[in-house]
C-alpha atoms as a PDB file:
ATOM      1  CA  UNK A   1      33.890 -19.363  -9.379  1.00  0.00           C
ATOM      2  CA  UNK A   2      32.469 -19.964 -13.049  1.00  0.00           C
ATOM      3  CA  UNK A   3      30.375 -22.984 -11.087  1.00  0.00           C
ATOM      4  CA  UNK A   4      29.277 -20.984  -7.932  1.00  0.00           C
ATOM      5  CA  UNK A   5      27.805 -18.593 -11.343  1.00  0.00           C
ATOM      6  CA  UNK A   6      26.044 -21.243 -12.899  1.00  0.00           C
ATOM      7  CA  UNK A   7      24.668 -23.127  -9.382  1.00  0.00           C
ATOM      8  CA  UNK A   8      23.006 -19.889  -8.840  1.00  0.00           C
ATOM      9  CA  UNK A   9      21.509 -19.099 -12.265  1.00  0.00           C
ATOM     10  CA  UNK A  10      19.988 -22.948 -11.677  1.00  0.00           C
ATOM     11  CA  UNK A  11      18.840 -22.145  -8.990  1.00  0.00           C
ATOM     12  CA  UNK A  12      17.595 -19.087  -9.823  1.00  0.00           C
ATOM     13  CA  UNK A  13      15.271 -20.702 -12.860  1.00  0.00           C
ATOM     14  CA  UNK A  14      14.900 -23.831 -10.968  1.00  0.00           C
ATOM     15  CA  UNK A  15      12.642 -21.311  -8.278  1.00  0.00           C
ATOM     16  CA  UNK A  16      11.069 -19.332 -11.007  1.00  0.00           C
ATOM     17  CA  UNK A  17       9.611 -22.656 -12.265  1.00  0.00           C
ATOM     18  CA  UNK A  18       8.248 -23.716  -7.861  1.00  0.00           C
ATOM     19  CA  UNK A  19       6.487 -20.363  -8.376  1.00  0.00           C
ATOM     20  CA  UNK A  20       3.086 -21.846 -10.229  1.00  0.00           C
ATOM     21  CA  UNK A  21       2.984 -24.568  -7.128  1.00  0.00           C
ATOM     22  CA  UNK A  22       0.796 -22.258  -5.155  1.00  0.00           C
ATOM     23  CA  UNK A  23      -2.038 -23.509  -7.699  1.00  0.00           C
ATOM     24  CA  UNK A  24      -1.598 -26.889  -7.130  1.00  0.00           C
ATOM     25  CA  UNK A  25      -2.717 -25.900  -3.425  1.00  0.00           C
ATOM     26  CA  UNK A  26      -5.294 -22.851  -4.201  1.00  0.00           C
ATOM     27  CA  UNK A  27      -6.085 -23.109  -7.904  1.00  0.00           C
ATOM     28  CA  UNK A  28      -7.377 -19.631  -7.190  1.00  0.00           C
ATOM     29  CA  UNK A  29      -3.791 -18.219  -7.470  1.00  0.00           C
ATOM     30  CA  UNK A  30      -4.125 -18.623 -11.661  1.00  0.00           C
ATOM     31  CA  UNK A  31      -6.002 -15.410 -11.556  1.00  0.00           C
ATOM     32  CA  UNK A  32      -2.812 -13.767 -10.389  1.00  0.00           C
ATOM     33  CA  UNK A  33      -0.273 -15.801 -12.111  1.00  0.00           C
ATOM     34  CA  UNK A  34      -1.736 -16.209 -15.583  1.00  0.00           C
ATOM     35  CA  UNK A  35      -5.200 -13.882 -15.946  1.00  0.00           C
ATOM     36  CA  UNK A  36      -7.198 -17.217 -16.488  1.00  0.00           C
ATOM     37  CA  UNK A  37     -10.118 -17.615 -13.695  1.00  0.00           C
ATOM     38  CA  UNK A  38     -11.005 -21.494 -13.803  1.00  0.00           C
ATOM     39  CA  UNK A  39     -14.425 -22.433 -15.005  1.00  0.00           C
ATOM     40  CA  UNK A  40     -15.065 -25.839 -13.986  1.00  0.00           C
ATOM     41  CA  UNK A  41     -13.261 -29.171 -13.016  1.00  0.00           C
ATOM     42  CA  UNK A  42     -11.318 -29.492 -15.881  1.00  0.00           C
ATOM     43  CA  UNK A  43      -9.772 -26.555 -16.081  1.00  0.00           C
ATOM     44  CA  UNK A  44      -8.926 -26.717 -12.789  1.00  0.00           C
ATOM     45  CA  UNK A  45      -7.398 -30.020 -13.052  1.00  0.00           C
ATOM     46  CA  UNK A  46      -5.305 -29.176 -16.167  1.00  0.00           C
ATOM     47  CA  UNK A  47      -3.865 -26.215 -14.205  1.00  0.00           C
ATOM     48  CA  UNK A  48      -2.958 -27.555 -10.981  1.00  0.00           C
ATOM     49  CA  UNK A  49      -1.343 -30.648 -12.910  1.00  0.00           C
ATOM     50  CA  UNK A  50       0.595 -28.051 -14.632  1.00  0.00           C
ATOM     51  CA  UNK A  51       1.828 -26.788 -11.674  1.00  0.00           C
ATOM     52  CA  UNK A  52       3.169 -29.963 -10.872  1.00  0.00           C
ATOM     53  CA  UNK A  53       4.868 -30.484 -14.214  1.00  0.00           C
ATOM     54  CA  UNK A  54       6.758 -27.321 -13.882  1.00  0.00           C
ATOM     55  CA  UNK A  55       7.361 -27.992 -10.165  1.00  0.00           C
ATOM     56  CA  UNK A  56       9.118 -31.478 -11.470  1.00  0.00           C
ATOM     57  CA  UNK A  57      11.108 -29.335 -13.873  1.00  0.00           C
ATOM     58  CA  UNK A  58      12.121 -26.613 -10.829  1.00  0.00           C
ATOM     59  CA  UNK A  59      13.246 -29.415  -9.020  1.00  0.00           C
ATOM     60  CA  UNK A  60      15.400 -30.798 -11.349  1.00  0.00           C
ATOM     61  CA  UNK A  61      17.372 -27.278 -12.186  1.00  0.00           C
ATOM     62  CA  UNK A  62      17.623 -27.273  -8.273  1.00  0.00           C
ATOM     63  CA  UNK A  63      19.327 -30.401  -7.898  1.00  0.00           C
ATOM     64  CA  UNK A  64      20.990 -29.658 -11.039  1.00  0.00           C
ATOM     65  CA  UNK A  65      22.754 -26.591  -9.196  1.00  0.00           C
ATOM     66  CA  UNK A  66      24.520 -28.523  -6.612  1.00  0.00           C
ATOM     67  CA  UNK A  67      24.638 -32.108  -8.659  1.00  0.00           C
ATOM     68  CA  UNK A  68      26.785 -30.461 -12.244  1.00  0.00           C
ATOM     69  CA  UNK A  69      26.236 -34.214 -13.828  1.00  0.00           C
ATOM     70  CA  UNK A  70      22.570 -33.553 -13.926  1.00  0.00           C
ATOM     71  CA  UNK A  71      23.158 -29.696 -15.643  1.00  0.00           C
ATOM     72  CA  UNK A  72      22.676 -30.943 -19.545  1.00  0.00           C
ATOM     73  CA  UNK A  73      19.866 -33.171 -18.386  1.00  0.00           C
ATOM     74  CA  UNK A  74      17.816 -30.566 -16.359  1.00  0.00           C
ATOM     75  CA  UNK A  75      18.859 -27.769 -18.900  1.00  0.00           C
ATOM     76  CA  UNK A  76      17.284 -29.435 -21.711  1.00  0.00           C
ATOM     77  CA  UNK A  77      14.009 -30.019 -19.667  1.00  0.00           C
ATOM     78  CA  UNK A  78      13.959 -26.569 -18.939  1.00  0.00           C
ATOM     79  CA  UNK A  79      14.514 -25.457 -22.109  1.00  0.00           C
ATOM     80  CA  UNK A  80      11.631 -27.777 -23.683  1.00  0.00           C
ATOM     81  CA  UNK A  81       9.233 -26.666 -21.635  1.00  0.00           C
ATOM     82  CA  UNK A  82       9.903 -23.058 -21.802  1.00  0.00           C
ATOM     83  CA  UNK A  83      10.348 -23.156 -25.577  1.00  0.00           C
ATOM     84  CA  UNK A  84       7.174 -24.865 -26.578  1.00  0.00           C
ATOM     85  CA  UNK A  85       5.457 -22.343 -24.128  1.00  0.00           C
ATOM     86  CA  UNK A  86       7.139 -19.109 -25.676  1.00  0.00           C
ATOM     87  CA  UNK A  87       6.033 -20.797 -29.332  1.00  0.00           C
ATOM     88  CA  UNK A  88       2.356 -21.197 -28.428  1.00  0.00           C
ATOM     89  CA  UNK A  89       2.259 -17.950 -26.524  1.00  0.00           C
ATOM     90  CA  UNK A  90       3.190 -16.059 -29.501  1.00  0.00           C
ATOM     91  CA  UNK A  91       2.127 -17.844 -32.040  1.00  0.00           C
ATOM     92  CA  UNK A  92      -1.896 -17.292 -30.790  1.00  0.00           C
ATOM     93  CA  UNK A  93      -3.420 -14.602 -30.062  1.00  0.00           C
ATOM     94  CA  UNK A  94      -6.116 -13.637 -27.262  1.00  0.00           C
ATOM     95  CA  UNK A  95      -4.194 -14.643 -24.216  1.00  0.00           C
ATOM     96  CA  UNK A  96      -3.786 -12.966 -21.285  1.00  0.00           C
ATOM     97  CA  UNK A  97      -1.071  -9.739 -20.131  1.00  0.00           C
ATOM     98  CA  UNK A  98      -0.098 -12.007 -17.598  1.00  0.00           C
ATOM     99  CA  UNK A  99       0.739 -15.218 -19.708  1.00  0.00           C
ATOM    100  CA  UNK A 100       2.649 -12.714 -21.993  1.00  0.00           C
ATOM    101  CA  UNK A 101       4.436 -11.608 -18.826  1.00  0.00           C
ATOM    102  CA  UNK A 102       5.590 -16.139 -18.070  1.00  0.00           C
ATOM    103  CA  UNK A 103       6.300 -16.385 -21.833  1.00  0.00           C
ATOM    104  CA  UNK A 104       8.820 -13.282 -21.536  1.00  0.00           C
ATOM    105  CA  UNK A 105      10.101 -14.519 -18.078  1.00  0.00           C
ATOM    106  CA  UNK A 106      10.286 -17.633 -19.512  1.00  0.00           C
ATOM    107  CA  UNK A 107      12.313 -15.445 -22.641  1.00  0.00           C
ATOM    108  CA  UNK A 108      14.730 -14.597 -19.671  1.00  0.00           C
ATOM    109  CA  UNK A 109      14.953 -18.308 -18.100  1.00  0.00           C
ATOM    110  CA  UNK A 110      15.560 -19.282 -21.238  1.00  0.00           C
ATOM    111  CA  UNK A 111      18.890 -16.421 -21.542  1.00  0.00           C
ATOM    112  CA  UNK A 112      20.227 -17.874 -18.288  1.00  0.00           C
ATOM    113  CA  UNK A 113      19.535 -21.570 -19.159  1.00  0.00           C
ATOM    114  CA  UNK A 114      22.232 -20.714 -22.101  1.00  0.00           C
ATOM    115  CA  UNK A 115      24.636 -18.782 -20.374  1.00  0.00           C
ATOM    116  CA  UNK A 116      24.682 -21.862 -17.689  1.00  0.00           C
ATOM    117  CA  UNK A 117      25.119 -24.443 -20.720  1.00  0.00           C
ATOM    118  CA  UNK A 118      27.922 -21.964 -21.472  1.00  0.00           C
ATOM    119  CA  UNK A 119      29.874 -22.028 -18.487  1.00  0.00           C
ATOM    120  CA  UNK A 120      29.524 -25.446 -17.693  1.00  0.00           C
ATOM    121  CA  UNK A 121      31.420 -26.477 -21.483  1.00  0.00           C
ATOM    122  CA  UNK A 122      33.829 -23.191 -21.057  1.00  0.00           C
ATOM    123  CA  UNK A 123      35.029 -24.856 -17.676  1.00  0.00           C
ATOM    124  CA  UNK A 124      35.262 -28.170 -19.083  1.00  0.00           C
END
């Protein structure tokens, strides 16, 4: 049962971080997700390549949910990535409502993330 609990909550997260992919394939969709209209190439290309990145990580907490050998691995991508984000979100100033909004979804990811690592050495 405790595993069935912790495949979901991967799964769960692992979705949560597929979510910025729809700017890989209309880079329009960062208005909605983060506030941030792109001005220029550049930006544009920095976003959609970080919608890959966190695609990359989403897939790995997926697989992670029905592959448990992969858990600490994809965990601790997961949590990298969604603690360096939650430092530099609230550590500057001038950002968006919206990329406070990811950094405390990220805040909850990050809750989940833990109670999975929990389970899966409680089971152990």
């Amino acid at each position: 049962m405790a595993d069935k609990i912790a495949s979901v909550l991967l799964a769960i997260v692992g979705i949560v971080n597929l979510l910025p992919l729809a700017a890989f394939f209309d880079p329009a969709k960062t208005v909605r997700l983060y506030g941030v209209s792109l001005e220029g190439e550049n930006m544009t290309l920095l976003m959609r390549h970080r919608a890959v990145l966190l695609s990359i990580v989403g897939v790995a907490l997926l697989t992670a949910a029905f592959k448990p050998d992969l858990r600490i691995f994809a965990i601790s991508l997961a949590l990298i990535s969604k603690l360096a984000f939650i430092f530099l979100a609230f550590t500057t100033t001038g950002h968006t409502p919206e990329i406070r909004q990811v950094a405390l979804i990220d805040v909850g990811a990050i809750a989940l993330l833990l109670a999975v690592l929990g389970i899966h050495f409680y089971s152990r």
